[in-house]
PDB file of N, CA and C in Angstrom:
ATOM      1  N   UNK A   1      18.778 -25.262  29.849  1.00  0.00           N
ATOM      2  CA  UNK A   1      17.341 -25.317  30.045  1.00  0.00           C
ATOM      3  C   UNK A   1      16.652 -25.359  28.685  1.00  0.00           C
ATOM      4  N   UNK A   2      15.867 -25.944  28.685  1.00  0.00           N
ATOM      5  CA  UNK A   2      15.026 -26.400  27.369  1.00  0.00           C
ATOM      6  C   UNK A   2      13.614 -26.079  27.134  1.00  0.00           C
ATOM      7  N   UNK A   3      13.457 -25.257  26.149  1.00  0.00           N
ATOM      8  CA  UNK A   3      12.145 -24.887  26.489  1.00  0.00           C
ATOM      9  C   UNK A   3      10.203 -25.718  26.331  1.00  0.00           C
ATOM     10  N   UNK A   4       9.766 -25.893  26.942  1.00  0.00           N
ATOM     11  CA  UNK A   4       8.310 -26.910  26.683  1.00  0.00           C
ATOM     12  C   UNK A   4       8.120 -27.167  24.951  1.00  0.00           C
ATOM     13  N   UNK A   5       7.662 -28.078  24.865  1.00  0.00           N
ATOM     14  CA  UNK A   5       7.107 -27.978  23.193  1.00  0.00           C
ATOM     15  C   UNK A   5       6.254 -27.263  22.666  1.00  0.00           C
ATOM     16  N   UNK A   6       5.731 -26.467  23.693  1.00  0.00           N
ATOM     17  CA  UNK A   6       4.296 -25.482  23.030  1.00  0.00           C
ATOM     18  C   UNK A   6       4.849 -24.185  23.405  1.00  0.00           C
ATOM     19  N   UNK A   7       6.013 -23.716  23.153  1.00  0.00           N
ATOM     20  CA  UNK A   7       6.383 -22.530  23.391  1.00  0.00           C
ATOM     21  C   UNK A   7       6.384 -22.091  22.144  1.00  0.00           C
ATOM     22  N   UNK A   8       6.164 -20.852  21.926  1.00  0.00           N
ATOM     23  CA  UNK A   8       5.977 -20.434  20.235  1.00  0.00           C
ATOM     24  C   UNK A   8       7.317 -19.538  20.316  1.00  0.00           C
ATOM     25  N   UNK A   9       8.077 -19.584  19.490  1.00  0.00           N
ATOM     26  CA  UNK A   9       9.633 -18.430  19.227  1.00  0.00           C
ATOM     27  C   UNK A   9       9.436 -18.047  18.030  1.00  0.00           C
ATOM     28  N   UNK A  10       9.153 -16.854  18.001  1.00  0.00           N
ATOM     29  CA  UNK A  10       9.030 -16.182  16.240  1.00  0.00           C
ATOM     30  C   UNK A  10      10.076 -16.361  15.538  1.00  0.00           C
ATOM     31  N   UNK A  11       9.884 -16.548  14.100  1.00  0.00           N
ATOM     32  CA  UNK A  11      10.774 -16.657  13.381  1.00  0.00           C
ATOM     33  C   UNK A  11      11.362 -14.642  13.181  1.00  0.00           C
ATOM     34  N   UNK A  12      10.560 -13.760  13.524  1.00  0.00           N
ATOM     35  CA  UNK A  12      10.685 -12.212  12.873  1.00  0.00           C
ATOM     36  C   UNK A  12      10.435 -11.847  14.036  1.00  0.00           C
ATOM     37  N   UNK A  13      10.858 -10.041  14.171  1.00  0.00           N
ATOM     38  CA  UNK A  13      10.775  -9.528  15.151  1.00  0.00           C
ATOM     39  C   UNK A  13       9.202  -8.765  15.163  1.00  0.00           C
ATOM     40  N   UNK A  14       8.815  -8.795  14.090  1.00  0.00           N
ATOM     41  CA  UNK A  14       7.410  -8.309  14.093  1.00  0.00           C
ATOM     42  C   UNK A  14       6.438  -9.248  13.099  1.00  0.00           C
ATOM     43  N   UNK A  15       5.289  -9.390  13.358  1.00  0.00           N
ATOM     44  CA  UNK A  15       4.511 -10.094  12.399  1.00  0.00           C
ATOM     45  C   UNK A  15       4.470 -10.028  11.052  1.00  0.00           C
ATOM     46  N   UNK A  16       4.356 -10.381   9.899  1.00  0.00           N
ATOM     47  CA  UNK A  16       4.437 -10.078   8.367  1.00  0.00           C
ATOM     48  C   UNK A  16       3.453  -8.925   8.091  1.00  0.00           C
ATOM     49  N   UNK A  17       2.211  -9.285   8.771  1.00  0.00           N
ATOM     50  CA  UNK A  17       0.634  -8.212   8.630  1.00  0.00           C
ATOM     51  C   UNK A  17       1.469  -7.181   9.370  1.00  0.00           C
ATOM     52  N   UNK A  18       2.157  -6.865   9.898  1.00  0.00           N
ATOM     53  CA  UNK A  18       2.569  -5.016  10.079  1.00  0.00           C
ATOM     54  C   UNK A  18       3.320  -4.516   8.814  1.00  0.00           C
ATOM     55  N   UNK A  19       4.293  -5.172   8.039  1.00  0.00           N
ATOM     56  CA  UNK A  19       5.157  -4.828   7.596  1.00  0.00           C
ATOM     57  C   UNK A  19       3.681  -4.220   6.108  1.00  0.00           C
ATOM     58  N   UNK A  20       2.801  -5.299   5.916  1.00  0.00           N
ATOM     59  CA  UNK A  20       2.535  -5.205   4.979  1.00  0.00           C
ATOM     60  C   UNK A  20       1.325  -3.627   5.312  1.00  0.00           C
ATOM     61  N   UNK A  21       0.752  -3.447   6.380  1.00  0.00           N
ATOM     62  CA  UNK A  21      -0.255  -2.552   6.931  1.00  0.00           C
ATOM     63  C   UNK A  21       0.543  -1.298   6.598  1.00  0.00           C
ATOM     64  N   UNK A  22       2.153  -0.723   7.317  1.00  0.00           N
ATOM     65  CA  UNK A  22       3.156  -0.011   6.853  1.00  0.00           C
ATOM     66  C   UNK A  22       3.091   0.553   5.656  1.00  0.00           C
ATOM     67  N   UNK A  23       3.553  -0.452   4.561  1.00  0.00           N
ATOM     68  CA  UNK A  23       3.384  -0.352   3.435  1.00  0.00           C
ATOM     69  C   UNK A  23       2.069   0.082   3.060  1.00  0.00           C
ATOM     70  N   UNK A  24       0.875  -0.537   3.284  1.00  0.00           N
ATOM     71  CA  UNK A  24      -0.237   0.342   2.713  1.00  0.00           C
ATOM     72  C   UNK A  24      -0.237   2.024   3.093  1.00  0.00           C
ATOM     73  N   UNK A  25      -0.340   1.863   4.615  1.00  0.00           N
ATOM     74  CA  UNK A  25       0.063   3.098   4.887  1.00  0.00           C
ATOM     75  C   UNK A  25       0.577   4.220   3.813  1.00  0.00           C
ATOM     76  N   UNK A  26       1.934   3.790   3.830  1.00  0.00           N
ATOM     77  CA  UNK A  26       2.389   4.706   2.750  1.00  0.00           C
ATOM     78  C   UNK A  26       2.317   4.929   1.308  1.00  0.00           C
ATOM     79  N   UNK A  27       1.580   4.092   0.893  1.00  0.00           N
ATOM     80  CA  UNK A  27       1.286   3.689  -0.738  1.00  0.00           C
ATOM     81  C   UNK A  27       0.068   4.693  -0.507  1.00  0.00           C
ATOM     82  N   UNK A  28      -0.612   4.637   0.435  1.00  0.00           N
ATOM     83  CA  UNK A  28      -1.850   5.303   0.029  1.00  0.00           C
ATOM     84  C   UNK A  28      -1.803   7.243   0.377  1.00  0.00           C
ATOM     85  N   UNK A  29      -0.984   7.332   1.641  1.00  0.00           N
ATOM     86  CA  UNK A  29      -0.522   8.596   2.054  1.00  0.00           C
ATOM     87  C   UNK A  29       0.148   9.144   0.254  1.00  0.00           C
ATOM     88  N   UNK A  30       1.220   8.702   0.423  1.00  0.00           N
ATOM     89  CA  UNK A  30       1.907   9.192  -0.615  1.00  0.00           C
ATOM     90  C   UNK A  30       0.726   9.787  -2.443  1.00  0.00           C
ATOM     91  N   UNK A  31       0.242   8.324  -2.680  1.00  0.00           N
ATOM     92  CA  UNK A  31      -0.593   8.521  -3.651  1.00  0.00           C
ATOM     93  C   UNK A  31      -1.679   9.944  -3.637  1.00  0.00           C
ATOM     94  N   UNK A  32      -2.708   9.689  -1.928  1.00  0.00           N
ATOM     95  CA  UNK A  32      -2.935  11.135  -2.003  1.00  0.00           C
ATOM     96  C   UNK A  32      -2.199  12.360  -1.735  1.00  0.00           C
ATOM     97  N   UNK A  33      -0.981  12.377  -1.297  1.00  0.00           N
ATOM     98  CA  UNK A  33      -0.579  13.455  -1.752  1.00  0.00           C
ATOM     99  C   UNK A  33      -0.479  14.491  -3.367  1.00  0.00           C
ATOM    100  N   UNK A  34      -0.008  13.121  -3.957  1.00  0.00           N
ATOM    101  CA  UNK A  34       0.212  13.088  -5.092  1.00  0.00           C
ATOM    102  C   UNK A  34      -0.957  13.801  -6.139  1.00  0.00           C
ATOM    103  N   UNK A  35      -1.826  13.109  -5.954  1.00  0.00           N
ATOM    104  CA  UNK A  35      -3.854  13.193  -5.892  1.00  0.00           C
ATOM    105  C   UNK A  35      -3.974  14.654  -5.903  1.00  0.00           C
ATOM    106  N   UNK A  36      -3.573  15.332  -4.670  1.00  0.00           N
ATOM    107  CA  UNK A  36      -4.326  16.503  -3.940  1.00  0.00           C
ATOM    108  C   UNK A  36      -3.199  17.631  -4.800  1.00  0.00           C
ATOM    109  N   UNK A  37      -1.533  17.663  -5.388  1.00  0.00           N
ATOM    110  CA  UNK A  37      -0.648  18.305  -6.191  1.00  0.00           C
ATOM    111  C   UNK A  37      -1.760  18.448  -7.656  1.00  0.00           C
ATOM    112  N   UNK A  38      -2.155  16.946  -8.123  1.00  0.00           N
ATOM    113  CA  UNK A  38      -2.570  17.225  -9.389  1.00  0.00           C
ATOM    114  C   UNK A  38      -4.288  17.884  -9.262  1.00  0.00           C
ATOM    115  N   UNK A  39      -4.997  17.949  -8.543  1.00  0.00           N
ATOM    116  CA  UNK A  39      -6.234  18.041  -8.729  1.00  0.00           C
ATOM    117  C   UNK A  39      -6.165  19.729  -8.481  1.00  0.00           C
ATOM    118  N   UNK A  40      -5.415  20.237  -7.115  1.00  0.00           N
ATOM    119  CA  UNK A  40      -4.779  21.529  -7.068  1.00  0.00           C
ATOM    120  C   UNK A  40      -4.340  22.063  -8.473  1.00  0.00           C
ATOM    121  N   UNK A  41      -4.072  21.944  -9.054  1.00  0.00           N
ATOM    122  CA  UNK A  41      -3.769  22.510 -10.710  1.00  0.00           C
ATOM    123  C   UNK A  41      -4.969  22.639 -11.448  1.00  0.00           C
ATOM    124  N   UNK A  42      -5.728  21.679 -11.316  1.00  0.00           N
ATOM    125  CA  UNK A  42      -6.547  21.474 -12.619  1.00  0.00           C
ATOM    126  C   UNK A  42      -8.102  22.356 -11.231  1.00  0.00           C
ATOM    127  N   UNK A  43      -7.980  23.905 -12.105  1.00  0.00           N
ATOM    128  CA  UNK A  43      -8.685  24.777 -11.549  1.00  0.00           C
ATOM    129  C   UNK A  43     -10.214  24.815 -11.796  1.00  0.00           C
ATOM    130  N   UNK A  44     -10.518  24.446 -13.176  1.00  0.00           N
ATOM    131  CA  UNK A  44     -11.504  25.173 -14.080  1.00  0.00           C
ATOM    132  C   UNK A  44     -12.863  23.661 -13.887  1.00  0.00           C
ATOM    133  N   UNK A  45     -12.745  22.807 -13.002  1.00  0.00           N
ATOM    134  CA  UNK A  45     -13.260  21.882 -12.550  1.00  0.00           C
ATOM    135  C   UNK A  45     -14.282  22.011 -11.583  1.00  0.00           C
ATOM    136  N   UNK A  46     -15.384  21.307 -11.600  1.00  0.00           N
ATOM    137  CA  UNK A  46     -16.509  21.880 -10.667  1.00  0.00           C
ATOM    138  C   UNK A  46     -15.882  20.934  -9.015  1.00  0.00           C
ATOM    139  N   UNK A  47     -16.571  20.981  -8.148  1.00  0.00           N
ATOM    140  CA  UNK A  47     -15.601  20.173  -6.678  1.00  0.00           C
ATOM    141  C   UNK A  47     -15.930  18.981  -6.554  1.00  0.00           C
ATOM    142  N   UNK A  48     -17.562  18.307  -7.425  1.00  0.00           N
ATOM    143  CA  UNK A  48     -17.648  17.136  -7.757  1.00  0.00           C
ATOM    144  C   UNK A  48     -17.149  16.572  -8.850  1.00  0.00           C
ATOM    145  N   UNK A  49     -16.590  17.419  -9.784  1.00  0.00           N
ATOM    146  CA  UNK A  49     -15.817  16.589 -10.858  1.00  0.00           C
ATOM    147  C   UNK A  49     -14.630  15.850  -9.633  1.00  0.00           C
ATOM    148  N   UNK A  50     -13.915  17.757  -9.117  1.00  0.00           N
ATOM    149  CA  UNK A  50     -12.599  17.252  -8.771  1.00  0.00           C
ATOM    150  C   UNK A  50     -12.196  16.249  -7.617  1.00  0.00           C
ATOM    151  N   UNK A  51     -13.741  15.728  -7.119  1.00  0.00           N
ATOM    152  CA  UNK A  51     -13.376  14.755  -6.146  1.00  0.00           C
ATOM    153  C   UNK A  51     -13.299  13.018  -6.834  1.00  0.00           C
ATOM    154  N   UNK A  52     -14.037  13.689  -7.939  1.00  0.00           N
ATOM    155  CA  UNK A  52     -13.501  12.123  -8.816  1.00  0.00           C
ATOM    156  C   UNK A  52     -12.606  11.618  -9.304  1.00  0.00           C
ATOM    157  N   UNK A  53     -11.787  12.774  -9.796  1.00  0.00           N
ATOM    158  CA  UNK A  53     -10.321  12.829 -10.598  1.00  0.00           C
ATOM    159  C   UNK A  53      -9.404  12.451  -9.295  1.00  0.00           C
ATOM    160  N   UNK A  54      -9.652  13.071  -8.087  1.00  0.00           N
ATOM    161  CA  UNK A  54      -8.847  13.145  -6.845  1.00  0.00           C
ATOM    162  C   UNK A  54      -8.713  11.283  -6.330  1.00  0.00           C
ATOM    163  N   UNK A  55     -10.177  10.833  -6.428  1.00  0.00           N
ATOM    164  CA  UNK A  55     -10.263   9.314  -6.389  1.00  0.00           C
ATOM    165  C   UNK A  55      -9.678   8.470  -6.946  1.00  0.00           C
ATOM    166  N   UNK A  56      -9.873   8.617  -8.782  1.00  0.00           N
ATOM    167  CA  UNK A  56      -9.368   8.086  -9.769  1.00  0.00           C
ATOM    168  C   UNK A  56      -7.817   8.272  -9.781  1.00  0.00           C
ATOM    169  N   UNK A  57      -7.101   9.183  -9.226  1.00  0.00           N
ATOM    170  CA  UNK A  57      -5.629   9.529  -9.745  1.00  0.00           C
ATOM    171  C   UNK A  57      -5.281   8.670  -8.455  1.00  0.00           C
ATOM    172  N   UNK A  58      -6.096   8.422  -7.103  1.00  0.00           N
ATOM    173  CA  UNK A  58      -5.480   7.889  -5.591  1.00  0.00           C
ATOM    174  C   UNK A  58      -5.839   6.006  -6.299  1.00  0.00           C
ATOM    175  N   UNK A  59      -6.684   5.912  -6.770  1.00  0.00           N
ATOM    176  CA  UNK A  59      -6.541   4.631  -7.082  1.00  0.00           C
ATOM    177  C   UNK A  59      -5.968   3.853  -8.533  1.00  0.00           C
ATOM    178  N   UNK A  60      -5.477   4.618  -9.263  1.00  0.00           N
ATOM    179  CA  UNK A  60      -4.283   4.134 -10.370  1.00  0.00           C
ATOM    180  C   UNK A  60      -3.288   4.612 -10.115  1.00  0.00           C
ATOM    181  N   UNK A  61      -2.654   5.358  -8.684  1.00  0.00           N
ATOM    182  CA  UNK A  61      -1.663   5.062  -8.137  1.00  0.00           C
ATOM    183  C   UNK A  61      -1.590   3.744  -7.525  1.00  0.00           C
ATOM    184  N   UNK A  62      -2.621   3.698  -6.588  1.00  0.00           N
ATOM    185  CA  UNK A  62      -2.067   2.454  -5.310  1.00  0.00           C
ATOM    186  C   UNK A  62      -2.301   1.079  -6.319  1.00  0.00           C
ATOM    187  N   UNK A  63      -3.031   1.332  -7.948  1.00  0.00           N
ATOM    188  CA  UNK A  63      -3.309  -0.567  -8.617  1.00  0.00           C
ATOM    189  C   UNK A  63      -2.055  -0.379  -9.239  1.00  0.00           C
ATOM    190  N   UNK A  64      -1.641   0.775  -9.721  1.00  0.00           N
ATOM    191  CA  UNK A  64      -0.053   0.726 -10.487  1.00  0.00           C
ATOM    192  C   UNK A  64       0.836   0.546  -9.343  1.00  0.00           C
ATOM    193  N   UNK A  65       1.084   0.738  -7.763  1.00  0.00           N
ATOM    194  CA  UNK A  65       2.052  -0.018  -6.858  1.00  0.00           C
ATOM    195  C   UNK A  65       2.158  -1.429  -7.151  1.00  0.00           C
ATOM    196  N   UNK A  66       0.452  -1.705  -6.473  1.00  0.00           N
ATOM    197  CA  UNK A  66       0.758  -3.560  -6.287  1.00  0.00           C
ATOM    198  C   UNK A  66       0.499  -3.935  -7.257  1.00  0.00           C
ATOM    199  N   UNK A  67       0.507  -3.875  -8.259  1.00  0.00           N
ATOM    200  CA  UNK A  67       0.121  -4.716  -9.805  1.00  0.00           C
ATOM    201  C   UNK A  67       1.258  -4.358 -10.408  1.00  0.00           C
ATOM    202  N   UNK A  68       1.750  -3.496 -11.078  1.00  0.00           N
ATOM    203  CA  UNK A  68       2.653  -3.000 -11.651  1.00  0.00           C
ATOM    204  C   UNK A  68       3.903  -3.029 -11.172  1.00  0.00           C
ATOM    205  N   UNK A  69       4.476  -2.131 -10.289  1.00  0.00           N
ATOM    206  CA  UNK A  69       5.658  -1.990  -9.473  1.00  0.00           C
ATOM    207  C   UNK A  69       6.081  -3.335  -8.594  1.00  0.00           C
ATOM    208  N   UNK A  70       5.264  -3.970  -7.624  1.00  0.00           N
ATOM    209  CA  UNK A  70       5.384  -4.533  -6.465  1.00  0.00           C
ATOM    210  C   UNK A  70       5.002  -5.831  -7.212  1.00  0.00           C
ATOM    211  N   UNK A  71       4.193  -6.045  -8.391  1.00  0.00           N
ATOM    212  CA  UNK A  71       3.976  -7.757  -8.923  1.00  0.00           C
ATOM    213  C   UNK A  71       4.919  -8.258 -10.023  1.00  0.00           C
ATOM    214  N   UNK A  72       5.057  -7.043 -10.765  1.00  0.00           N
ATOM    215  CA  UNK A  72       6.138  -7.717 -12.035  1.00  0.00           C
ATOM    216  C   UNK A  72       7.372  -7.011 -11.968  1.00  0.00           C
ATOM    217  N   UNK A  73       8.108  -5.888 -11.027  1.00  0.00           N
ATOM    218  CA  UNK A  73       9.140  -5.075 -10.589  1.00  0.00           C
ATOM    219  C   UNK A  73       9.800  -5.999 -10.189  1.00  0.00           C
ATOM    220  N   UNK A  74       9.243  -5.883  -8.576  1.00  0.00           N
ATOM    221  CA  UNK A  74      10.028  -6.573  -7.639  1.00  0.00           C
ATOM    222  C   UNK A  74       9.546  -8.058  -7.664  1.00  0.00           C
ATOM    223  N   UNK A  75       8.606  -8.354  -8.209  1.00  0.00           N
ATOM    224  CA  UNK A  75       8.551 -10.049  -8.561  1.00  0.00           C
ATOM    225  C   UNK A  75       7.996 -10.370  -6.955  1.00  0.00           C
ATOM    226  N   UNK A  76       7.501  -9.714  -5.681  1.00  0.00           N
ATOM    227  CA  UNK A  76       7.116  -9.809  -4.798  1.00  0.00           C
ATOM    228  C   UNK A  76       5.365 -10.015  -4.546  1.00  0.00           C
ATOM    229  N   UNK A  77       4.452 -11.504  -4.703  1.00  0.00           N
ATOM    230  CA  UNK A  77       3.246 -11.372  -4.617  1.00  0.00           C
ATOM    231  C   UNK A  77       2.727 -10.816  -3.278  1.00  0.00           C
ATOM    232  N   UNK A  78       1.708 -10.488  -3.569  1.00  0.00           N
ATOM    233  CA  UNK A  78       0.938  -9.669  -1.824  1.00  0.00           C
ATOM    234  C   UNK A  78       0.304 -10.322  -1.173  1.00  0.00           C
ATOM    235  N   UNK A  79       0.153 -12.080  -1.445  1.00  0.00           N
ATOM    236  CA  UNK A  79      -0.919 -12.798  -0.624  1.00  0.00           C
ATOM    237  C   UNK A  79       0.354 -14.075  -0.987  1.00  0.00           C
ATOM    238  N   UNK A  80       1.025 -14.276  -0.258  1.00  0.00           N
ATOM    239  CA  UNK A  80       2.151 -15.589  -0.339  1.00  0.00           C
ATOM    240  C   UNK A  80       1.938 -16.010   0.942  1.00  0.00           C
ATOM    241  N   UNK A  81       1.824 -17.114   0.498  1.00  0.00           N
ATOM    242  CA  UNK A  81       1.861 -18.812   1.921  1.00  0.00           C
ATOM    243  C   UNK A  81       3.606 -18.180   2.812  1.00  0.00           C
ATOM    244  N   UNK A  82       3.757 -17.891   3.479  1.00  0.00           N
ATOM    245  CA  UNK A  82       4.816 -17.464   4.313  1.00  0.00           C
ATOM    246  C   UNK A  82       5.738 -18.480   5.526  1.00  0.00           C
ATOM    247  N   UNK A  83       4.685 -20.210   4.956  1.00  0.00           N
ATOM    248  CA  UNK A  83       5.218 -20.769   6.353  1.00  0.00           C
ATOM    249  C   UNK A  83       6.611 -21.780   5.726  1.00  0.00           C
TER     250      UNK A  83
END
């Protein structure tokens, strides 16, 4: 049996946009964890300093993932033609 010509058969068992949603997921979990260890230390800080430092340390984690680690590491771009 043969299937119609407009039948779509994935090439993957899940779409590419999950794998990559996943990954944010955890780039960003992880980073604030990370965030909330260092800002926890640094005591002598008023709670609007430390929500800036808390920002700043969550976002030169997640630009040092995909720029750093994930663009010139693994040589893997984050917006690639996939077909």
């Amino acid at each position: 049996m043969t299937l119609p010509p407009s039948a779509h058969v994935p090439r993957e068992s899940w779409p590419n946009w999950i794998w990559y949603s996943i990954e944010f997921g955890i780039v960003l979990a992880a980073s604030m964890l990370v965030s909330r260890e260092i800002t926890d230390s640094v005591e002598e800080l008023a709670p609007d300093v430390q929500n800036y430092l808390f920002m700043g340390i969550v976002g030169l984690i997640f630009l040092a993932w995909y720029i750093g680690i994930r663009g010139f590491v693994l040589k893997k771009k984050i917006l690639r033609n996939t077909y």
